[in-house]
N, C-alpha and C. Protein backbone atom coordinates (compact mmCIF):
# COMPACT_ATOMS: atom_id res chain seq x y z
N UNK A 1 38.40 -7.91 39.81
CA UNK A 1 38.65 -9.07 40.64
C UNK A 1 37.52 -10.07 40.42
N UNK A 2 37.75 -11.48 40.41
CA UNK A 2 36.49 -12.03 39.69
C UNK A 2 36.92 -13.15 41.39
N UNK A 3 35.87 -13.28 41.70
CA UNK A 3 35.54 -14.43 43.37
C UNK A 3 34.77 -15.77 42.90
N UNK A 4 35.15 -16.71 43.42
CA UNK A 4 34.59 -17.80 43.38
C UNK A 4 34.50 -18.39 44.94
N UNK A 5 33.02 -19.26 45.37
CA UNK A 5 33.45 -20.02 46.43
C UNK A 5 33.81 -21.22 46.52
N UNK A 6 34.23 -21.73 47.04
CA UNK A 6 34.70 -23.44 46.73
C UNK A 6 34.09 -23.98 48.39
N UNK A 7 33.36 -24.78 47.70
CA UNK A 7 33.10 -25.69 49.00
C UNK A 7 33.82 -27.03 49.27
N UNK A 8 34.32 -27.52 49.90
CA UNK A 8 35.36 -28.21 50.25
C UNK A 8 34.84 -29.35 51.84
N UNK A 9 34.62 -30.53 51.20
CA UNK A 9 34.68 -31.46 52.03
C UNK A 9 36.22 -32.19 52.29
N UNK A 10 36.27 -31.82 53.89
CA UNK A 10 38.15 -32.68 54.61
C UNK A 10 37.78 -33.31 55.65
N UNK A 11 38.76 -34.51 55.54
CA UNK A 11 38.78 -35.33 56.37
C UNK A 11 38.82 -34.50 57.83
N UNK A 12 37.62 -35.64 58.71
CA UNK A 12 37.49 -34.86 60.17
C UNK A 12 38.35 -34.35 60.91
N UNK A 13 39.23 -35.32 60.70
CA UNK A 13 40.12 -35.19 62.02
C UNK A 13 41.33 -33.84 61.59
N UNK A 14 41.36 -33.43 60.39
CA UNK A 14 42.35 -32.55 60.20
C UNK A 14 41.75 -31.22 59.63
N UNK A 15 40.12 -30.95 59.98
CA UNK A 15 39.46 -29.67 59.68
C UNK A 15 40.03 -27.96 59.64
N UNK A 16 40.58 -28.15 61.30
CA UNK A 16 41.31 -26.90 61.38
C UNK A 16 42.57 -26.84 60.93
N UNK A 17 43.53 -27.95 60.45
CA UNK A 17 44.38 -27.93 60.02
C UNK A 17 44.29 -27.52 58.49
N UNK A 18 42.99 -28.06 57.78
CA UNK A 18 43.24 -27.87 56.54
C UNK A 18 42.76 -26.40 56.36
N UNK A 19 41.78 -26.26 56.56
CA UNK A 19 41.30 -24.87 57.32
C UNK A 19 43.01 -23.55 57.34
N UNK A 20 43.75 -23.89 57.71
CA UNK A 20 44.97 -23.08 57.96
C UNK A 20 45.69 -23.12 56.88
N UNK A 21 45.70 -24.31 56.20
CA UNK A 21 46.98 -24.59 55.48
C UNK A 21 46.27 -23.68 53.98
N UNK A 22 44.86 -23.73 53.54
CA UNK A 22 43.63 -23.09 52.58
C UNK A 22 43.96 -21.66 52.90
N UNK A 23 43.77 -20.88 54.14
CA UNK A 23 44.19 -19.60 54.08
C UNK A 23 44.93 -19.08 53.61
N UNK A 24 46.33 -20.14 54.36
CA UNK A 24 47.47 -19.08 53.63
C UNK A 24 47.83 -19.24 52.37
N UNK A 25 47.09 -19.44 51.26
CA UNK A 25 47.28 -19.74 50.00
C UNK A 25 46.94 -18.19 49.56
N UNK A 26 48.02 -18.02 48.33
CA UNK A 26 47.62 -16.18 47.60
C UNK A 26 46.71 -16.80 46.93
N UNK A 27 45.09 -16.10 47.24
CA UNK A 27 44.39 -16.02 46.23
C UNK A 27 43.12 -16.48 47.40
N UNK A 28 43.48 -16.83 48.02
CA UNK A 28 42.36 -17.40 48.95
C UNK A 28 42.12 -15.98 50.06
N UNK A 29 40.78 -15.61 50.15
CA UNK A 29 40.49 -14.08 50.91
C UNK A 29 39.99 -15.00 52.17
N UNK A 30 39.05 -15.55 52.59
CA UNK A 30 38.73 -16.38 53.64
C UNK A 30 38.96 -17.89 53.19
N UNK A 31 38.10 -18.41 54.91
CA UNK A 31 37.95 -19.85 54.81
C UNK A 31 37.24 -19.95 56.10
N UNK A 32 36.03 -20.56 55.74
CA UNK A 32 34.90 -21.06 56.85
C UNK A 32 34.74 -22.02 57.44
N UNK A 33 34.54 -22.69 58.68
CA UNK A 33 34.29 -23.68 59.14
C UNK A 33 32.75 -23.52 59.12
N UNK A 34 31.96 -24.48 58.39
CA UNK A 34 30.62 -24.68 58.38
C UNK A 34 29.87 -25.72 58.94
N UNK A 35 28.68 -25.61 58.80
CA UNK A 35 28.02 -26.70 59.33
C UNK A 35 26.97 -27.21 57.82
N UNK A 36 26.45 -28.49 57.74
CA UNK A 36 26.20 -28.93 56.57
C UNK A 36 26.51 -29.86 55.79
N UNK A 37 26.40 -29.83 54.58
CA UNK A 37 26.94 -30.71 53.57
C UNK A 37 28.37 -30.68 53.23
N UNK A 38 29.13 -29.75 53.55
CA UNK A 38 30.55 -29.34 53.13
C UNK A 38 31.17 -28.96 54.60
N UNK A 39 32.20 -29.26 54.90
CA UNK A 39 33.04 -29.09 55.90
C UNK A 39 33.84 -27.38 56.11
N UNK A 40 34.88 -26.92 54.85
CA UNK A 40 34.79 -25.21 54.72
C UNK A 40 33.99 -24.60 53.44
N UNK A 41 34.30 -23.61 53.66
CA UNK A 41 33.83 -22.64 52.77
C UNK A 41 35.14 -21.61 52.25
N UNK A 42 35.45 -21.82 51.07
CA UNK A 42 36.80 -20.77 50.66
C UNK A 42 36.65 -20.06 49.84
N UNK A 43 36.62 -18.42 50.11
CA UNK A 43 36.48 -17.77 48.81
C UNK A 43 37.55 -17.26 48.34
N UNK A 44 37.79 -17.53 47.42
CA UNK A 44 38.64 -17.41 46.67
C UNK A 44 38.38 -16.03 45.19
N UNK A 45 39.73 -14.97 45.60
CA UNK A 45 40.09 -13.66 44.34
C UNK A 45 41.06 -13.82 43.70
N UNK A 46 40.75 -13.83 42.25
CA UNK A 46 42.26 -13.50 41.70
C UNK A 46 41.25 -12.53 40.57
N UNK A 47 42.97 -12.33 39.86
CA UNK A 47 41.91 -10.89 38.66
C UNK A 47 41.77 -11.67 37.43
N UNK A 48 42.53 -12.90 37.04
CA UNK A 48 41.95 -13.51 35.76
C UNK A 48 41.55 -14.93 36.08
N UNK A 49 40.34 -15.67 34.92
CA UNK A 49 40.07 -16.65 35.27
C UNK A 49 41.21 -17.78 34.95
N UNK A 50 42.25 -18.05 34.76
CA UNK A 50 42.96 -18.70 34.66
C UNK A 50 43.83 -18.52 35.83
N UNK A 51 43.81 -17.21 36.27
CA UNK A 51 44.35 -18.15 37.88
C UNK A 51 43.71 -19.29 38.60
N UNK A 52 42.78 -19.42 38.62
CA UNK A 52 41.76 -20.15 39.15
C UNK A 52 42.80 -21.30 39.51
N UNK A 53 42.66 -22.05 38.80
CA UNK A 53 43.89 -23.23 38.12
C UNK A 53 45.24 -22.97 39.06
N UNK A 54 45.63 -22.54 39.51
CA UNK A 54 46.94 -22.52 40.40
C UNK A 54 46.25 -22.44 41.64
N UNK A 55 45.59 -21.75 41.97
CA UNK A 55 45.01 -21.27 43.32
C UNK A 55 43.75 -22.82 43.81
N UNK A 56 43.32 -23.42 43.00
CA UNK A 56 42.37 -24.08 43.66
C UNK A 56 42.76 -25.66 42.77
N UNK A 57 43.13 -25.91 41.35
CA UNK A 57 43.36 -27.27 40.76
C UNK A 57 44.65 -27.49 41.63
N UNK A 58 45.35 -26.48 41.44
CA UNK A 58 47.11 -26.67 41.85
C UNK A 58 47.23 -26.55 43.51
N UNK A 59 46.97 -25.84 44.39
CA UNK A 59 47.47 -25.60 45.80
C UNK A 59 46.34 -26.43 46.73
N UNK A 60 44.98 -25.57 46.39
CA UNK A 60 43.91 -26.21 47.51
C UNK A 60 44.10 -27.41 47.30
N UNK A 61 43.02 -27.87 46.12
CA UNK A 61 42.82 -29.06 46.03
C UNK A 61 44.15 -30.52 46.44
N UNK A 62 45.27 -29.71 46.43
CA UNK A 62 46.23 -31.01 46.92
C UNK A 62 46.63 -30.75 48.61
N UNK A 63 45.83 -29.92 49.40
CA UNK A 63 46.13 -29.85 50.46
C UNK A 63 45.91 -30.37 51.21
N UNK A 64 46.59 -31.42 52.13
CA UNK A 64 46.74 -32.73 52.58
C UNK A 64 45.11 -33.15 53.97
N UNK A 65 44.31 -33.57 53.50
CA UNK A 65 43.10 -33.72 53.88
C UNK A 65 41.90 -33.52 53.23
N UNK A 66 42.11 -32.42 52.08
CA UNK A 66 41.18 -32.34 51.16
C UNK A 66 40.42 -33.45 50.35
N UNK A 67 39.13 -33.92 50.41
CA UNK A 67 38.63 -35.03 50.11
C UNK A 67 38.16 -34.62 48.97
N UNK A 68 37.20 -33.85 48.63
CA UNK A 68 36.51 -33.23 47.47
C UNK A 68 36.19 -31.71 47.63
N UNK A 69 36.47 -30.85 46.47
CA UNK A 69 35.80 -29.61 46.44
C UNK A 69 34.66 -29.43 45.42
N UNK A 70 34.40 -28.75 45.60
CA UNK A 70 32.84 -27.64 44.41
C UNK A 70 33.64 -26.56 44.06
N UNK A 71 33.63 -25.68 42.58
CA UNK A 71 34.25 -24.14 42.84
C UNK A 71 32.89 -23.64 42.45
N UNK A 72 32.84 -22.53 43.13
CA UNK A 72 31.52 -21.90 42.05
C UNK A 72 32.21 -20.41 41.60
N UNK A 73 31.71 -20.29 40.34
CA UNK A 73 32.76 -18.79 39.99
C UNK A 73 31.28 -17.86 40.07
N UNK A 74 31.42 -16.74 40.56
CA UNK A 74 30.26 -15.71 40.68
C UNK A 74 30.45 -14.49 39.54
N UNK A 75 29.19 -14.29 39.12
CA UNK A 75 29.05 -13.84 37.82
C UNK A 75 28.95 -12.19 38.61
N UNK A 76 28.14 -11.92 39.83
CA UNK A 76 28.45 -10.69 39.80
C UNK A 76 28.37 -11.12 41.39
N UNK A 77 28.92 -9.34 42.29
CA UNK A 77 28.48 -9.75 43.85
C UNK A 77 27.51 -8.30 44.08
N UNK A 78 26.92 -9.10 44.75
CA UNK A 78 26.27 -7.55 45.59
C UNK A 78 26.67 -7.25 47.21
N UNK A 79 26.10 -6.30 47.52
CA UNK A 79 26.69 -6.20 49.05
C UNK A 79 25.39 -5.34 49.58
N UNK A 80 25.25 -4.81 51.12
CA UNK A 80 24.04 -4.69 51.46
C UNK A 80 24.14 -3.12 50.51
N UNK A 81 25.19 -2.12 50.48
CA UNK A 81 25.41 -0.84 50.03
C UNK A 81 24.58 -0.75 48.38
N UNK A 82 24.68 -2.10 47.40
CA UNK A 82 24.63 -2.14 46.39
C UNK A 82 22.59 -2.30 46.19
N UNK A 83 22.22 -3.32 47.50
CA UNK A 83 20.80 -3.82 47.23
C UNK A 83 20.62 -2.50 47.90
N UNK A 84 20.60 -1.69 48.91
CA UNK A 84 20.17 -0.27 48.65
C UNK A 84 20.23 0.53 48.03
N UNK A 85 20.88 0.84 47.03
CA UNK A 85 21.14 1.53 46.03
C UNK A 85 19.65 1.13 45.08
N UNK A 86 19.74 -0.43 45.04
CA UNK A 86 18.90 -1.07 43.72
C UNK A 86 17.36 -0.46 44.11
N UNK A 87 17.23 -0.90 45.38
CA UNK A 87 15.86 -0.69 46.11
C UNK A 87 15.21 0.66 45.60
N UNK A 88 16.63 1.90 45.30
CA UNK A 88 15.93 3.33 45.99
C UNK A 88 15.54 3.71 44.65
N UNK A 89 16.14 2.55 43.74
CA UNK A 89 16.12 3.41 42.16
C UNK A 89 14.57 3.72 41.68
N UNK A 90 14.06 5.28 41.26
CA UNK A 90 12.95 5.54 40.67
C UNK A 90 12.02 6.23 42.39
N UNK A 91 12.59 6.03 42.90
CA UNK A 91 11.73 6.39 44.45
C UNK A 91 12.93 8.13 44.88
N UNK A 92 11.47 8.90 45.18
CA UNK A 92 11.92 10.58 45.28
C UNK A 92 12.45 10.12 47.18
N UNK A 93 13.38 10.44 47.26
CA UNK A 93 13.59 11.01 49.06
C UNK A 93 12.84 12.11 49.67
C-alpha cells in the first residue's frame, strides 16, 4: 500500500462540506480539519502509484470548494510499534 498526504486549502464557508464529500472518495483513509496553513489534511492509500491520478488529479482535486492541494507521496511510514523496535536494536533485555 503506498500513502500519500495531500494538504488541501477550501473555500471557508464549505470546509465541512468538502471535508465529507474528500472522505467518501475510494482511496481516501482519512480527512482532517486543521489549523494552519492548509485547511484539511487527506491521507490518501492505494496499492499503485498511478492510482494516485484518479483518486486525487481526478475526484479530490475537482471537489466543489477545493482551492489548491499539495500531495506528498511517503517513501516509508513508521508507527510508534516500529520506532520501538528501531530503539531496542543491539540493546540485551
Amino acid at each position: 500500500m503506498i500513502s500519500a498526504i495531500v494538504m488541501i486549502k477550501a473555500d471557508v464557508h464549505r470546509i465541512p462540506e468538502v471535508a465529507q464529500e474528500i472522505s467518501e472518495i475510494d482511496g481516501i483513509a482519512e480527512v482532517y480539519s486543521v489549523t494552519g496553513d492548509v485547511d484539511l489534511i487527506a491521507v490518501a492509500r492505494v496499492s499503485q502509484h498511478e492510482d494516485f491520478a484518479d483518486v486525487i488529479a481526478d475526484r479530490l482535486n475537482k471537489v466543489e470548494g477545493v482551492r489548491d492541494s499539495q500531495t506528498h507521496i511517503a517513501f516509508r511510514t513508521y508507527s510508534s510499534k516500529d520506532l520501538g523496535a528501531a530503539f531496542a536494536i543491539g540493546l540485551d533485555d
